[in-house]
Structure formats: C-alpha cells, structure tokens
PDB file of N, CA and C in Angstrom:
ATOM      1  N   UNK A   1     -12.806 -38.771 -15.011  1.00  0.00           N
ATOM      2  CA  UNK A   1     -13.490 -37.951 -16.015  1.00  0.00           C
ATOM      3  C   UNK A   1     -14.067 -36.718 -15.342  1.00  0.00           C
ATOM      4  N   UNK A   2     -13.983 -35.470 -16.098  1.00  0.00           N
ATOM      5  CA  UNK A   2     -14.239 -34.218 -15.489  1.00  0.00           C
ATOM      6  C   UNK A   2     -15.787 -34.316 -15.326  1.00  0.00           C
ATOM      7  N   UNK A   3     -16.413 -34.985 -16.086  1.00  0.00           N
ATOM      8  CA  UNK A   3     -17.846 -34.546 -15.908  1.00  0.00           C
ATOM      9  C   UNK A   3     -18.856 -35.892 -14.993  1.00  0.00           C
ATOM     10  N   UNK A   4     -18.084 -36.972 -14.901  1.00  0.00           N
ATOM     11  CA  UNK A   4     -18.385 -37.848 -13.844  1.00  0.00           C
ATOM     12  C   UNK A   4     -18.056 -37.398 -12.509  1.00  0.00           C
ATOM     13  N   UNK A   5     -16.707 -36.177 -12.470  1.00  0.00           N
ATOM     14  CA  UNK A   5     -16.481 -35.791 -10.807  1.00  0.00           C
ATOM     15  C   UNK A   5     -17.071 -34.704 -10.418  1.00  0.00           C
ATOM     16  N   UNK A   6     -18.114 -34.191 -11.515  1.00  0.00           N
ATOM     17  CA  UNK A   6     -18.756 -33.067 -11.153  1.00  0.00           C
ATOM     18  C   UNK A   6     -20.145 -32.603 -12.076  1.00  0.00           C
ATOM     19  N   UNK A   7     -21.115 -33.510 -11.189  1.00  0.00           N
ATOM     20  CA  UNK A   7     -22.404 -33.697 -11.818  1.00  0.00           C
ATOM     21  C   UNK A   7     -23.083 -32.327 -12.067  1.00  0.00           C
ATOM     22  N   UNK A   8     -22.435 -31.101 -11.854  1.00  0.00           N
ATOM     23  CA  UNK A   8     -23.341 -29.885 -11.233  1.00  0.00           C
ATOM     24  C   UNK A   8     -22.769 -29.084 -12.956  1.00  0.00           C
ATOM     25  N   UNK A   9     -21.351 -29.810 -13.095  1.00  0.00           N
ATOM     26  CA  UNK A   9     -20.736 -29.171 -14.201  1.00  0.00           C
ATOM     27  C   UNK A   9     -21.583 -29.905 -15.748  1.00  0.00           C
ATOM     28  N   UNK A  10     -21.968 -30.902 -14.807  1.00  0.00           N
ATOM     29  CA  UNK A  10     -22.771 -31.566 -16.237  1.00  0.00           C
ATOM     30  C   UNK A  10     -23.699 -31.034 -16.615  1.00  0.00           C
ATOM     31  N   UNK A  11     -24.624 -30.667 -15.906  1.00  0.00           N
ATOM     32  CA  UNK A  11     -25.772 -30.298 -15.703  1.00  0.00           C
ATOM     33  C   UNK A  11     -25.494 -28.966 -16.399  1.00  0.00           C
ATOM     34  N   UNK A  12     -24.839 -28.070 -16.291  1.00  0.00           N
ATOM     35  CA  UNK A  12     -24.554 -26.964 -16.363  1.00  0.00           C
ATOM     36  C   UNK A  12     -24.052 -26.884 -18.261  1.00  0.00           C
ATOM     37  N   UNK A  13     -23.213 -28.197 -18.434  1.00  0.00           N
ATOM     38  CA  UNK A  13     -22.780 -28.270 -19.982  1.00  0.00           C
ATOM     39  C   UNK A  13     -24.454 -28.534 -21.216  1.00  0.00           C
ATOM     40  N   UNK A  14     -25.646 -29.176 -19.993  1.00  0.00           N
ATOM     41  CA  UNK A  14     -26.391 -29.780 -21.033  1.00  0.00           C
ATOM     42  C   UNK A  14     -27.174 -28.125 -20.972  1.00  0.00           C
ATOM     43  N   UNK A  15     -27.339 -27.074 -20.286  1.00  0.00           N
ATOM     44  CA  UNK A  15     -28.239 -26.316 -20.210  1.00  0.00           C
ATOM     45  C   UNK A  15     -27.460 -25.081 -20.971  1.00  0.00           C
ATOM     46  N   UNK A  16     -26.023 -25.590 -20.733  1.00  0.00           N
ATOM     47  CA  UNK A  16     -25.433 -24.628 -22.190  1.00  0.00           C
ATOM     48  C   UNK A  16     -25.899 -25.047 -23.606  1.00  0.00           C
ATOM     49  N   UNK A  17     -25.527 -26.178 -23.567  1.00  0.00           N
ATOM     50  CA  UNK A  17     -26.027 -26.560 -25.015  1.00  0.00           C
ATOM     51  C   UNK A  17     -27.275 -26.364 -25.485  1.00  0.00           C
ATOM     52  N   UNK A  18     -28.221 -26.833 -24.657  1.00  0.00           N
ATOM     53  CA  UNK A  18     -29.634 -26.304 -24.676  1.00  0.00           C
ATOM     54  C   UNK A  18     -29.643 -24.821 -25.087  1.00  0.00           C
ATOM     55  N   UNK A  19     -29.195 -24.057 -24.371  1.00  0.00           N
ATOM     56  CA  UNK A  19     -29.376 -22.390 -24.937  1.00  0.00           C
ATOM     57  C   UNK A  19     -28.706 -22.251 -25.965  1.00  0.00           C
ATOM     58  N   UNK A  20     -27.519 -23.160 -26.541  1.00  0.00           N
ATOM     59  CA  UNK A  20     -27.246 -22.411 -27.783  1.00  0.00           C
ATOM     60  C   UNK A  20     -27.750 -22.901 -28.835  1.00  0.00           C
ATOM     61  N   UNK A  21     -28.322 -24.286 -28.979  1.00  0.00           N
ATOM     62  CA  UNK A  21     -29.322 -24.838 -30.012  1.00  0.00           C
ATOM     63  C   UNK A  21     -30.640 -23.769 -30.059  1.00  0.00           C
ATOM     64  N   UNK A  22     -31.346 -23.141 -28.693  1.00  0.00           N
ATOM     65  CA  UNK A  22     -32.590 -22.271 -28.623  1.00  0.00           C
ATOM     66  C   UNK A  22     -32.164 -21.375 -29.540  1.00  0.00           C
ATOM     67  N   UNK A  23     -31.163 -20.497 -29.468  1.00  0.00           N
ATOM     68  CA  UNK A  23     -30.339 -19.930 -30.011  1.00  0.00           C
ATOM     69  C   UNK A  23     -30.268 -19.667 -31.399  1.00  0.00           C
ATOM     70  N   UNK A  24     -29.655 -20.612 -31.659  1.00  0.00           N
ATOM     71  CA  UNK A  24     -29.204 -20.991 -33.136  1.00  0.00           C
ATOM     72  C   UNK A  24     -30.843 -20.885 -33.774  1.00  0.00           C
ATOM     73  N   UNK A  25     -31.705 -21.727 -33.176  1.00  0.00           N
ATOM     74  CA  UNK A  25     -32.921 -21.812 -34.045  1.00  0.00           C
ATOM     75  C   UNK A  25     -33.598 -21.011 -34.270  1.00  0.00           C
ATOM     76  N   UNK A  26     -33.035 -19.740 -32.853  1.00  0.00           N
ATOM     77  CA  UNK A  26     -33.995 -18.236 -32.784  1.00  0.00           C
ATOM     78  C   UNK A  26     -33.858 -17.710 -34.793  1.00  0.00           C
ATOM     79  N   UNK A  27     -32.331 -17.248 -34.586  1.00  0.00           N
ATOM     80  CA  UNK A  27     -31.570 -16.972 -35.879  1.00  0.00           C
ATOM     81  C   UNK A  27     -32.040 -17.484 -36.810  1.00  0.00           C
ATOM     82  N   UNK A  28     -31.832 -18.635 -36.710  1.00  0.00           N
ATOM     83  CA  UNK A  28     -32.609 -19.442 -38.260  1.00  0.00           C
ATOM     84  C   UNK A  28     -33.715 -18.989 -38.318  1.00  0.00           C
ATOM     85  N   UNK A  29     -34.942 -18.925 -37.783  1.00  0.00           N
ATOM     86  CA  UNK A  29     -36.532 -18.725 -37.747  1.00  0.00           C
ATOM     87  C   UNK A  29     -36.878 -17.049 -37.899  1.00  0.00           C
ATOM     88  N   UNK A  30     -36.011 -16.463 -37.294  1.00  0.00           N
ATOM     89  CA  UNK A  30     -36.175 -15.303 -37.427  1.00  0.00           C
ATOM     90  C   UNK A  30     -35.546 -14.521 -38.594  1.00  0.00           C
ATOM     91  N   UNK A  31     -34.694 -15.208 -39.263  1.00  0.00           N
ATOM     92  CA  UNK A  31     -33.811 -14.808 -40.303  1.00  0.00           C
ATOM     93  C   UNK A  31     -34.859 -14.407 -41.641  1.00  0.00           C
ATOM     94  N   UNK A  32     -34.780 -13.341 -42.166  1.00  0.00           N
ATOM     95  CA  UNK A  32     -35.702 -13.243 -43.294  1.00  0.00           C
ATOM     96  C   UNK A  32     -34.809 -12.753 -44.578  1.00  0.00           C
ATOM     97  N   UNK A  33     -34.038 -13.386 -45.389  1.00  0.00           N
ATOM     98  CA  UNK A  33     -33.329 -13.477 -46.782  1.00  0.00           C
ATOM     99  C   UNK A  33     -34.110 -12.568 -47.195  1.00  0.00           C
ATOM    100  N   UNK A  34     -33.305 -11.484 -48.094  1.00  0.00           N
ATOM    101  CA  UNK A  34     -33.929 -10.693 -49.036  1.00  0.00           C
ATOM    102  C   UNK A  34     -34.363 -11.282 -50.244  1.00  0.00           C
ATOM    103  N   UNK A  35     -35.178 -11.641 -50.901  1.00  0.00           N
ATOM    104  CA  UNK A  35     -35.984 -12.102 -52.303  1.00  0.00           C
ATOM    105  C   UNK A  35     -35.772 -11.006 -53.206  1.00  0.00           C
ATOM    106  N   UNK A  36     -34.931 -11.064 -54.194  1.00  0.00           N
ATOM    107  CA  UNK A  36     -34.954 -10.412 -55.720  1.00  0.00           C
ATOM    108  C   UNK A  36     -35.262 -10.907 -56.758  1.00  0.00           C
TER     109      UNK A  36
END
C-alpha cells in the first residue's frame, strides 16, 4: 500500500485534506447570498 510505504506521504495527504476542509469552510462562512 502506497501510504503504508510512505508515512511522510500520509502525513502530507491528512494536512492536504485538512487545508481543503479549512478551505471549503472559509467559503461557506464568508459567503454572503444576496437577499431580495
């Protein structure tokens, strides 16, 4: 398994994911819909 032979790549997949959930939630939270 690619991510059992390379713990550094793991590490590296969870701190991606981490930034794109931060991410995503920036967008959502910051998002302000126009009201008509």
């Amino acid at each position: 398994m690619f991510l059992r032979a390379y713990p550094s790549a793991r590490a590296l997949v969870i701190l991606y994911i981490m930034i794109l959930h931060i991410w995503v939630f920036f967008i959502l939270f910051t998002y302000r819909p126009e009201i008509h």
